[in-house]
PDB file of N, CA and C in Angstrom:
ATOM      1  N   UNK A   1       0.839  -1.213   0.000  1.00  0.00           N
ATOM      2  CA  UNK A   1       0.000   0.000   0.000  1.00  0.00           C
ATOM      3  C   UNK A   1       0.874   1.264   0.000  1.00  0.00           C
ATOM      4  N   UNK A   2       1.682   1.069   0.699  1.00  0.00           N
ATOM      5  CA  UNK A   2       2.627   2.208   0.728  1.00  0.00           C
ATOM      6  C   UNK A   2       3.731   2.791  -0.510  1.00  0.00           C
ATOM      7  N   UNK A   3       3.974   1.628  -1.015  1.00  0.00           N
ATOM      8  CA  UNK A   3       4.429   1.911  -2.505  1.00  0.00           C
ATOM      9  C   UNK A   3       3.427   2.407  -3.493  1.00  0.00           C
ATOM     10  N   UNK A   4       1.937   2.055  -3.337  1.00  0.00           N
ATOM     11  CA  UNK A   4       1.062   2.392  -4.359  1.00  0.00           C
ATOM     12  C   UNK A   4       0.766   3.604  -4.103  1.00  0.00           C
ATOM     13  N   UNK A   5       0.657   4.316  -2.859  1.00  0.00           N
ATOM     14  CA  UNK A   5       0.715   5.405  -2.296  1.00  0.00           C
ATOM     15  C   UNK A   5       1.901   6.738  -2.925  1.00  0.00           C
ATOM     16  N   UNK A   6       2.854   5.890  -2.517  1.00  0.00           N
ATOM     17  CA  UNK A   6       4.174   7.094  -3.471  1.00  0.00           C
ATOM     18  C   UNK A   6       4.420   7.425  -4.857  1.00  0.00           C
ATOM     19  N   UNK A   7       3.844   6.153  -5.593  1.00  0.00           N
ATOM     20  CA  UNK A   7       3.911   5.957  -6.978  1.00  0.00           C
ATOM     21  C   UNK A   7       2.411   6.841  -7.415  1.00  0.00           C
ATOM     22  N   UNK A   8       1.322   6.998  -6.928  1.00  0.00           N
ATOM     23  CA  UNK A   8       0.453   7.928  -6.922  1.00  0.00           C
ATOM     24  C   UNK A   8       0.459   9.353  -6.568  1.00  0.00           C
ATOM     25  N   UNK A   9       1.579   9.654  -5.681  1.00  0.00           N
ATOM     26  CA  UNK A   9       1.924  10.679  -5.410  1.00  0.00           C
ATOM     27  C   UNK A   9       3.126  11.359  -6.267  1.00  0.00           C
ATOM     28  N   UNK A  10       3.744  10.598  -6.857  1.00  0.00           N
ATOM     29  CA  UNK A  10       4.936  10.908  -7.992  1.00  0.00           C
ATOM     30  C   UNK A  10       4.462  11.007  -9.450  1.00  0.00           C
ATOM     31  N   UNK A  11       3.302  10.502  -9.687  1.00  0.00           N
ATOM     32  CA  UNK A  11       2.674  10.854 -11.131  1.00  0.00           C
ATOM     33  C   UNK A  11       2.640  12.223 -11.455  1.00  0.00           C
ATOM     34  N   UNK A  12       1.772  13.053 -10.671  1.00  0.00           N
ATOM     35  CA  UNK A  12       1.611  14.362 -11.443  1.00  0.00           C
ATOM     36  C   UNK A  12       2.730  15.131 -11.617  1.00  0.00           C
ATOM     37  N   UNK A  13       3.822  14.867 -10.783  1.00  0.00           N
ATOM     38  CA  UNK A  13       5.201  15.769 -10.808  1.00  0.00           C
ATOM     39  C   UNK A  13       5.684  15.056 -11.989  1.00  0.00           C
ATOM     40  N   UNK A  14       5.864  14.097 -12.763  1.00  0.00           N
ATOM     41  CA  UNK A  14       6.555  13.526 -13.748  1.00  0.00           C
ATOM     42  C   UNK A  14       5.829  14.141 -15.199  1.00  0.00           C
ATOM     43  N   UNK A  15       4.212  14.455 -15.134  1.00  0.00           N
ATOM     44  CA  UNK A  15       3.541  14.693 -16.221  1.00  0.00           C
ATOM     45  C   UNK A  15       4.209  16.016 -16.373  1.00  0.00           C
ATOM     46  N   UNK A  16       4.172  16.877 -15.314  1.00  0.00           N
ATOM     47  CA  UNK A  16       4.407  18.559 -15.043  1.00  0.00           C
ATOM     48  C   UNK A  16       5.963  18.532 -16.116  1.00  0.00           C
ATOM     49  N   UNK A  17       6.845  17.650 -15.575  1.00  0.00           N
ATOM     50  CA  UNK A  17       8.074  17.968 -16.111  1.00  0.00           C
ATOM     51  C   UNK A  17       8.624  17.650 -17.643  1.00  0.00           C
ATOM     52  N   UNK A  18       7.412  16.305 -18.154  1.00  0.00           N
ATOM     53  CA  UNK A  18       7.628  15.978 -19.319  1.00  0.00           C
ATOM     54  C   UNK A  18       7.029  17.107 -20.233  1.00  0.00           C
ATOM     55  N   UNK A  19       5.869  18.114 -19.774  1.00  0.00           N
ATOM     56  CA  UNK A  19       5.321  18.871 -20.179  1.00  0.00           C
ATOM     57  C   UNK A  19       6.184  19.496 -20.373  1.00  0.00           C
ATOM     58  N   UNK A  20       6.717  20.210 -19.314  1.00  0.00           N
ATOM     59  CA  UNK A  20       8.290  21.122 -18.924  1.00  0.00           C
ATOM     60  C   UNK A  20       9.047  21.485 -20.113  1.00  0.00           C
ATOM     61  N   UNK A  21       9.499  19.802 -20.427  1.00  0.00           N
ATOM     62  CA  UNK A  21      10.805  19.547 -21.084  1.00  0.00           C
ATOM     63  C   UNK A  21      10.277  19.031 -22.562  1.00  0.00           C
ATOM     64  N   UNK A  22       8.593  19.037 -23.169  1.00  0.00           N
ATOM     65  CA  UNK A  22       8.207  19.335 -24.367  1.00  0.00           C
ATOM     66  C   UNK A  22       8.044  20.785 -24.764  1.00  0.00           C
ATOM     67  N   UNK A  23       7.783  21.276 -24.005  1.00  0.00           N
ATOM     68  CA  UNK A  23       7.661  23.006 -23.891  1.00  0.00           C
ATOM     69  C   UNK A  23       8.965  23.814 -24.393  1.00  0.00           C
ATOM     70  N   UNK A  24      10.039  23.010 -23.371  1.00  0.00           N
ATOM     71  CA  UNK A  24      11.392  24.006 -23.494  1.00  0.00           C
ATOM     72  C   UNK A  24      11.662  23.412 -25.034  1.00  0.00           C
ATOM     73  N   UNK A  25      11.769  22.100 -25.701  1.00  0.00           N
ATOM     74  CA  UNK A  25      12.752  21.384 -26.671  1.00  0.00           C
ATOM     75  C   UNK A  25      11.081  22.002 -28.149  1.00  0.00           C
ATOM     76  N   UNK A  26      10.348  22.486 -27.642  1.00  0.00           N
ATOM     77  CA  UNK A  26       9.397  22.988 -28.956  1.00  0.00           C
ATOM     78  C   UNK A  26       9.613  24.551 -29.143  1.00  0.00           C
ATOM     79  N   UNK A  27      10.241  25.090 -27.619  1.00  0.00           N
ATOM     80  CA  UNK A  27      10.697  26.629 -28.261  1.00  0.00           C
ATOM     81  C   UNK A  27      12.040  26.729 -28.413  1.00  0.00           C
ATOM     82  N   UNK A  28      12.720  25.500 -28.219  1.00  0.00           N
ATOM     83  CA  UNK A  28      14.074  25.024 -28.600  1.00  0.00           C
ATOM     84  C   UNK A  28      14.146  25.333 -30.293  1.00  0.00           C
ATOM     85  N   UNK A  29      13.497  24.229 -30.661  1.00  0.00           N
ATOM     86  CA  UNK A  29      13.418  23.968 -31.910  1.00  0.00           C
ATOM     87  C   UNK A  29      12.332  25.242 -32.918  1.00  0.00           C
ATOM     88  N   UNK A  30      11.919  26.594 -32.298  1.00  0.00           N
ATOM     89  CA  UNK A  30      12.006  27.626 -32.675  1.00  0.00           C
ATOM     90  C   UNK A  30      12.354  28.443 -32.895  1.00  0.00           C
ATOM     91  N   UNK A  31      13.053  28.718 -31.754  1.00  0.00           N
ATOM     92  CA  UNK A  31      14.364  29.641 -32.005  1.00  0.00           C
ATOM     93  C   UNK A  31      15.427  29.352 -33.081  1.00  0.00           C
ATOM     94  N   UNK A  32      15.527  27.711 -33.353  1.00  0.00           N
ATOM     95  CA  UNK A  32      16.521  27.103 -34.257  1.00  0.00           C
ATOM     96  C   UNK A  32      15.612  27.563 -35.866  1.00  0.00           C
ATOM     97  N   UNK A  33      14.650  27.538 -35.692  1.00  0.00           N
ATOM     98  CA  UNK A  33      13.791  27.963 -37.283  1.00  0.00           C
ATOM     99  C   UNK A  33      14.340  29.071 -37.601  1.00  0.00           C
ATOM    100  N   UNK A  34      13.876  29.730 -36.712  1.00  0.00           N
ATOM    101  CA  UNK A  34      14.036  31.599 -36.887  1.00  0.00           C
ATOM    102  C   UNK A  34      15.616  31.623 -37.406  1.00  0.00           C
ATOM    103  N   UNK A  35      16.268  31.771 -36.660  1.00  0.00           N
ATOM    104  CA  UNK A  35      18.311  31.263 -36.553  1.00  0.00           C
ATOM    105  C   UNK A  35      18.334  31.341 -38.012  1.00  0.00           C
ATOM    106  N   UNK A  36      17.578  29.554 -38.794  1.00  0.00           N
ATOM    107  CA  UNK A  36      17.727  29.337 -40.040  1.00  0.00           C
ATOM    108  C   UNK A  36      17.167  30.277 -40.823  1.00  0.00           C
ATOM    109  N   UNK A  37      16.158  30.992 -40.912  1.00  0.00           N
ATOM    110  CA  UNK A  37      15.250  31.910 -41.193  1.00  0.00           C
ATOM    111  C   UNK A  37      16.285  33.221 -41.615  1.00  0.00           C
ATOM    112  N   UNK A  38      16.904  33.695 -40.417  1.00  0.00           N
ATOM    113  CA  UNK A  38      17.618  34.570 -40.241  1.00  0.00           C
ATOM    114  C   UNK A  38      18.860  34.308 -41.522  1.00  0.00           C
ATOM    115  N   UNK A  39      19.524  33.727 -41.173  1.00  0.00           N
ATOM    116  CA  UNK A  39      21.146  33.231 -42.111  1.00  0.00           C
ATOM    117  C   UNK A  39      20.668  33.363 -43.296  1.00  0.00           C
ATOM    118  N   UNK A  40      19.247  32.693 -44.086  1.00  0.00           N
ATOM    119  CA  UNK A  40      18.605  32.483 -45.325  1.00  0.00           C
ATOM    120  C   UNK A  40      18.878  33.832 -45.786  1.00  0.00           C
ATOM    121  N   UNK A  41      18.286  35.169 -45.083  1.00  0.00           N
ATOM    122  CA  UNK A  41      17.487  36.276 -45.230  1.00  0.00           C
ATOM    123  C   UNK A  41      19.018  36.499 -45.600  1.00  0.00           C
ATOM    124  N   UNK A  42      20.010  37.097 -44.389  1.00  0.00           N
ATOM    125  CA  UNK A  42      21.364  37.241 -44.630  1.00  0.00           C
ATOM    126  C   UNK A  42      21.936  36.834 -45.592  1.00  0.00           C
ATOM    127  N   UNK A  43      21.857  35.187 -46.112  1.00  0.00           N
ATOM    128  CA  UNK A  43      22.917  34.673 -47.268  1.00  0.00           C
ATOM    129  C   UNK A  43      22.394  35.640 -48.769  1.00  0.00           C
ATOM    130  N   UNK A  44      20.846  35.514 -48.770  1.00  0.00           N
ATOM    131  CA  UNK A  44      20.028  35.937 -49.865  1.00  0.00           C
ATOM    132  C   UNK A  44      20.503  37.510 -50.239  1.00  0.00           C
ATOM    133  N   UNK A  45      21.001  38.260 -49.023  1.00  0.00           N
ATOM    134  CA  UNK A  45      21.133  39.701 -49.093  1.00  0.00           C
ATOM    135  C   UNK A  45      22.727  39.897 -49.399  1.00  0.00           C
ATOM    136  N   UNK A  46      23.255  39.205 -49.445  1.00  0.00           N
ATOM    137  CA  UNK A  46      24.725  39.119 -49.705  1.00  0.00           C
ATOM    138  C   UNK A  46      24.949  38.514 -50.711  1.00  0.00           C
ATOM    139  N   UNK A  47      24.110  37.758 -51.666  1.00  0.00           N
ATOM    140  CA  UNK A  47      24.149  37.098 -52.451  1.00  0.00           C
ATOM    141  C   UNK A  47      23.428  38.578 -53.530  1.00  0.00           C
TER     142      UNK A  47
END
């Protein structure tokens, strides 16, 4: 009981952080668009 107890109590902190760490690696991988976005605009203007 006591294990089913902690393992019920450790769920919502694990959802919170996977959320967390989809959150950070999706404005991760925005900032990396823009970046590319950026260099394009730059190469195109030098070109």
């Amino acid at each position: 009981m006591k294990i089913d107890q902690a393992h019920i109590q450790r769920k919502p902190i694990v959802r919170r952080s996977v959320r967390w760490i989809k959150e950070k690696v999706y404005s991760d991988a925005k900032e990396a668009q823009n970046a590319v976005k950026q260099e394009k605009q730059s190469s195109e203007w030098l070109l």
